[in-house]
Every structure is written in structure tokens, then in C-alpha cells.
Protein backbone atom coordinates (compact mmCIF):
# COMPACT_ATOMS: atom_id res chain seq x y z
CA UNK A 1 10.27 10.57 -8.70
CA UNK A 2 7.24 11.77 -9.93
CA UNK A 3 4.23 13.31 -7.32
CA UNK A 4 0.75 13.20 -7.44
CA UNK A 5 -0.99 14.58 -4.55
CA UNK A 6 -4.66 14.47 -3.70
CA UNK A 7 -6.79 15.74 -1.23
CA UNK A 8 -10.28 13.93 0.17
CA UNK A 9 -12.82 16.17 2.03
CA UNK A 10 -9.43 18.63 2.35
CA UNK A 11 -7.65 21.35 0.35
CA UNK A 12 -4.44 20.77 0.32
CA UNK A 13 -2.21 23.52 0.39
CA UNK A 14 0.95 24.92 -0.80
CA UNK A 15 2.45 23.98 2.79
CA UNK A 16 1.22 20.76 3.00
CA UNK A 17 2.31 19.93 -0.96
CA UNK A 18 5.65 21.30 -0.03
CA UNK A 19 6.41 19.58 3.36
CA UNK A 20 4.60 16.22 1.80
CA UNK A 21 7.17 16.05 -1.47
CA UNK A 22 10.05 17.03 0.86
CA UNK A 23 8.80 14.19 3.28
CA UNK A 24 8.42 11.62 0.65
CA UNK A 25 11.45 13.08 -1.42
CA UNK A 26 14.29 11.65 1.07
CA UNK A 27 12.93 8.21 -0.21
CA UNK A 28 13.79 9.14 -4.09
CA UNK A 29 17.31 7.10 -3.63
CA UNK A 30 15.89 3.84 -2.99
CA UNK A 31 13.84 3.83 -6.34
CA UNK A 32 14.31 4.71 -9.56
CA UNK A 33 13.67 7.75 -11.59
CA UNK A 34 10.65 7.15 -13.12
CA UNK A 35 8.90 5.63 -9.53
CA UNK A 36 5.81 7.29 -9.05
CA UNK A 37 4.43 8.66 -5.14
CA UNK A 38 1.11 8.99 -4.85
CA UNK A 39 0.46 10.92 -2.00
CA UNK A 40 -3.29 11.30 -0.56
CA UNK A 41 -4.55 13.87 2.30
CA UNK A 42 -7.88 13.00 3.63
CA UNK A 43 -10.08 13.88 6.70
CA UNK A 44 -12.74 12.05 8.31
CA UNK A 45 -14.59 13.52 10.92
CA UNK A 46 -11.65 14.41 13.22
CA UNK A 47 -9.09 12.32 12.11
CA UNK A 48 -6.58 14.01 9.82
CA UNK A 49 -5.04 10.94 7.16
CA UNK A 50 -1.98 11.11 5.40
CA UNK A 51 -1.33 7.83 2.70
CA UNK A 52 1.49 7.46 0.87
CA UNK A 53 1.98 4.67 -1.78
CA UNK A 54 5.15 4.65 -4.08
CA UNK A 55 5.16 2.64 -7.09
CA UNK A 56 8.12 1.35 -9.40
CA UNK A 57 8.14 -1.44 -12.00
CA UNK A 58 5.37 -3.17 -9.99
CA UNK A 59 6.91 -2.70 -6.47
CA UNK A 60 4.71 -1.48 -4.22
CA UNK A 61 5.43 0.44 -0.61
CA UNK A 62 2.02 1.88 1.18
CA UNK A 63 1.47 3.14 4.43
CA UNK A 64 -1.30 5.14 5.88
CA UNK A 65 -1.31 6.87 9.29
CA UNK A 66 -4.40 9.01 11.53
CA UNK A 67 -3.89 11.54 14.19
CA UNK A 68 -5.52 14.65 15.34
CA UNK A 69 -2.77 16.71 13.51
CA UNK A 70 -1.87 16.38 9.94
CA UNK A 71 1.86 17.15 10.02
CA UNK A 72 2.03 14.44 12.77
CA UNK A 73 0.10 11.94 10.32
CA UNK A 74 2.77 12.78 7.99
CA UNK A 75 5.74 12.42 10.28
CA UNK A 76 4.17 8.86 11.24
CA UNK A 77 4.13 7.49 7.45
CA UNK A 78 7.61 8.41 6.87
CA UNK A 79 8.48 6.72 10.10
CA UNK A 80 6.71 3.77 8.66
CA UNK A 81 8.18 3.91 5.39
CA UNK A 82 11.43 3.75 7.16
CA UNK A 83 10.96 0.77 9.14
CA UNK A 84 9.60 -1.23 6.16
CA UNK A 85 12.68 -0.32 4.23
CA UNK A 86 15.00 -1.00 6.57
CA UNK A 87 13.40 -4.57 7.56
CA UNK A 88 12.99 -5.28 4.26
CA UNK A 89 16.16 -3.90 2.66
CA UNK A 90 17.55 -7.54 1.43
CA UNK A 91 14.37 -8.45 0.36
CA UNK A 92 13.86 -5.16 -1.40
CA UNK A 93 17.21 -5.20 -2.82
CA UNK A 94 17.59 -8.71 -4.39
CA UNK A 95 14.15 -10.81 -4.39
CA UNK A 96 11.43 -8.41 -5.75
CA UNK A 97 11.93 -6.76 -8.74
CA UNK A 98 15.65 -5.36 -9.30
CA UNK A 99 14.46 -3.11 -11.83
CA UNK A 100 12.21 -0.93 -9.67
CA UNK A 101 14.68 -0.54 -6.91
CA UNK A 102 18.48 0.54 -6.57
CA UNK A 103 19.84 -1.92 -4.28
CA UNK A 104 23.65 0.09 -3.49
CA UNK A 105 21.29 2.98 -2.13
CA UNK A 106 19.85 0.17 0.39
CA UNK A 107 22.97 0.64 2.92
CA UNK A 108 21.62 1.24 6.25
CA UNK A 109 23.67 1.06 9.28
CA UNK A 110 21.76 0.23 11.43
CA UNK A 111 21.34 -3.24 13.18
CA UNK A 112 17.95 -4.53 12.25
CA UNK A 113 16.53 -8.52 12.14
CA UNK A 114 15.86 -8.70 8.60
CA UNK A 115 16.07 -12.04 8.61
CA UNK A 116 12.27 -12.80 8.93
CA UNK A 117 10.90 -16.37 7.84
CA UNK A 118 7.60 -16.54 5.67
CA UNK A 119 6.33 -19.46 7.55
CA UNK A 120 3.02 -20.67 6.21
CA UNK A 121 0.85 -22.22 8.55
CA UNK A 122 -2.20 -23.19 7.09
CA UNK A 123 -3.25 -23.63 3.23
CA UNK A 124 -7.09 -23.92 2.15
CA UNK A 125 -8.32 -25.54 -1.27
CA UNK A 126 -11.39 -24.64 -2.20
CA UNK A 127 -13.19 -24.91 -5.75
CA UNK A 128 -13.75 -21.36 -7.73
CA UNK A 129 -17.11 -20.64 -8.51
CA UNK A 130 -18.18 -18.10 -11.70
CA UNK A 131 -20.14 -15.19 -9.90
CA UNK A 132 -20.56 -11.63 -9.51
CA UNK A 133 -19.38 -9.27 -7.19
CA UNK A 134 -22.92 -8.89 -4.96
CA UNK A 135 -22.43 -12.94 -5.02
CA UNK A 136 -19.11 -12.40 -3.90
CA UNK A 137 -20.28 -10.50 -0.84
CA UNK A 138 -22.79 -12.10 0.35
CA UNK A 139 -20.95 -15.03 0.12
CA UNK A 140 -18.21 -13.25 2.44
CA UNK A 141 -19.96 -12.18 4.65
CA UNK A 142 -21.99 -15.44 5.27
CA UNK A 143 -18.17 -16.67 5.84
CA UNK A 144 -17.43 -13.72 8.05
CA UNK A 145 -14.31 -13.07 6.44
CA UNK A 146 -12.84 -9.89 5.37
CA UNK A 147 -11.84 -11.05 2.00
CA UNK A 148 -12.90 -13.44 -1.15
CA UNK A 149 -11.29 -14.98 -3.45
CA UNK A 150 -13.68 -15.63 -6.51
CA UNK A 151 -14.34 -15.88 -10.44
CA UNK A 152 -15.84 -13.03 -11.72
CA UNK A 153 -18.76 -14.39 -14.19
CA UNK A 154 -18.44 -10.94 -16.20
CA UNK A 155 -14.58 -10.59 -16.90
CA UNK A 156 -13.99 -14.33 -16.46
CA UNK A 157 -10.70 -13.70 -14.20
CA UNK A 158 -9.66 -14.62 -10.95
CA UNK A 159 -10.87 -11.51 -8.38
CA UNK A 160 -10.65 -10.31 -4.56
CA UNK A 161 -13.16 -8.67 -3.11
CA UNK A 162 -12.81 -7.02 0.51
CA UNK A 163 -13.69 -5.14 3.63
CA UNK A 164 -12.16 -1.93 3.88
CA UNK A 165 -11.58 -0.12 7.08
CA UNK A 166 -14.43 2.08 6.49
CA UNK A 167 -16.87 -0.63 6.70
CA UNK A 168 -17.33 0.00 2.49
CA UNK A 169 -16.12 -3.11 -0.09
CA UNK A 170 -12.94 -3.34 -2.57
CA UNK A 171 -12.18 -5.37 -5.30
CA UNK A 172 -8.90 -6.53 -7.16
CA UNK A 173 -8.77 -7.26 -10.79
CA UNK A 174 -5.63 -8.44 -12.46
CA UNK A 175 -4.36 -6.57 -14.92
CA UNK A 176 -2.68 -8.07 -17.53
């Protein structure tokens, strides 16, 4: 697995790179080879924020975690990571992408309700209208939502534009 570790409004140093990619690192056997971990330290004000996202042929597993201590933001992600592997393991293994995972690594004994149904509830129609992103937001907000779906008048492709925990705005562009 390849690392690439950041650090926001922190240095990060050798200690922290070192306990992050041995953190991370016990995940290696569920992925393969060329997966990438992208592995962010941040602080904000007090709160000390570890993020890890590993990609691999389009699979994506994120968490983020915020604590008063770093190390203990870092022992909460893994935790995380865990759990979504291990509720997800059957899912990960044989519906997503087999070639960004290696499903014979996926045997946990452990007894965990993986079964979990996808039930959809609710589905909205609504017609897409060509505008830009400030359009977009306003238009979201008048909605008091915390995403948009929308089609973005200057690339001509379907986009998502959201809140983000900060109170700032995102935006997802397909990439083809």
C-alpha cells in the first residue's frame, strides 16, 4: 500500500508518520498492492483530527475521528475502519469491485450481523436545471438541505454540491 500523509495547521512528525503507517498498515491485507492510504492530521482549535481514506480500483473506505489527544484520534479511526470491514466484509468481498479488494483475506471470526437490508424508503423526481455552483447554493439553502443535486451550466455534467461539517461548501464532479 502506498502512504501519503498530510498535515493541516500541524507538523506531523516522525512519531506520528510512524505510528499512523503502522496503524493503517494492519489493513494492507484486505486490499491490494497498489491501494493507496491517504492519511490526513489536522487541528482545529482544540480538537486534534486524524482522517484516513484508502483507495483501490474505485473502492473507497473513509473515516475521520476528533479528540483532545491525537494518538487517541488515531486509535478511534482504526477502530472504525474495523467495524466497517467487518460489517461489510460480504459486501466488500463479492458486490463492489473484486479487483480492489482480496476477498480470502476477509475471514473474520467474529460473529457480526452483516446481513443489513438497503431498504429505500422514499424516492424524489425532480427536473435538472443547467446552473452554476452559487445557483446551486442558494438554491440549497432556500431548501434547507445539506446537499444538491444539479447541472452544472459550465461543465455540462451532473454535480453535488454540499455542506461540510465546517459550515464551508463541497462539490462532486464525475470524473470520467
Amino acid at each position: 500500500m502506498k502512504y501519503t500523509i498530510r498535515g493541516k495547521q500541524v507538523n506531523v512528525t516522525q512519531a506520528m508518520h510512524d505510528k499512523a503507517v503502522k496503524k493503517i498498515g494492519k489493513f494492507e491485507r484486505f486490499f491490494k498492492p497498489d491501494a493507496e492510504a491517504v492519511i490526513t492530521f489536522k487541528v482545529e482549535k482544540d480538537r486534534y483530527i486524524f482522517e484516513t481514506a484508502i483507495y483501490s480500483d474505485g473502492t473507497i473506505i473513509r473515516a475521520e475521528e476528533s479528540s483532545n489527544d491525537m494518538y487517541a484520534s488515531m486509535d478511534m479511526v482504526v477502530e472504525k475502519l474495523e467495524r466497517q470491514i467487518r460489517k461489510h466484509k460480504t459486501k466488500l468481498g463479492k458486490q463492489l469491485r473484486q479487483e480492489a479488494m482480496v476477498p480470502e483475506n476477509f475471514n473474520i471470526n467474529e460473529d457480526i450481523d452483516e446481513e443489513e437490508d438497503y431498504d429505500i424508503v422514499k424516492t424524489k423526481r425532480f427536473p435538472l436545471k443547467p446552473m452554476n455552483t452559487e445557483e446551486a447554493i442558494l438554491q440549497m439553502n432556500l431548501l434547507s438541505h445539506n446537499f444538491y443535486v444539479f447541472i452544472n451550466s459550465d461543465t455540462e455534467t451532473v454535480n453535488v454540491i454540499y455542506r461540510r461539517k465546517d459550515g464551508r461548501y463541497g462539490l462532486i464532479e464525475p470524473e470520467f
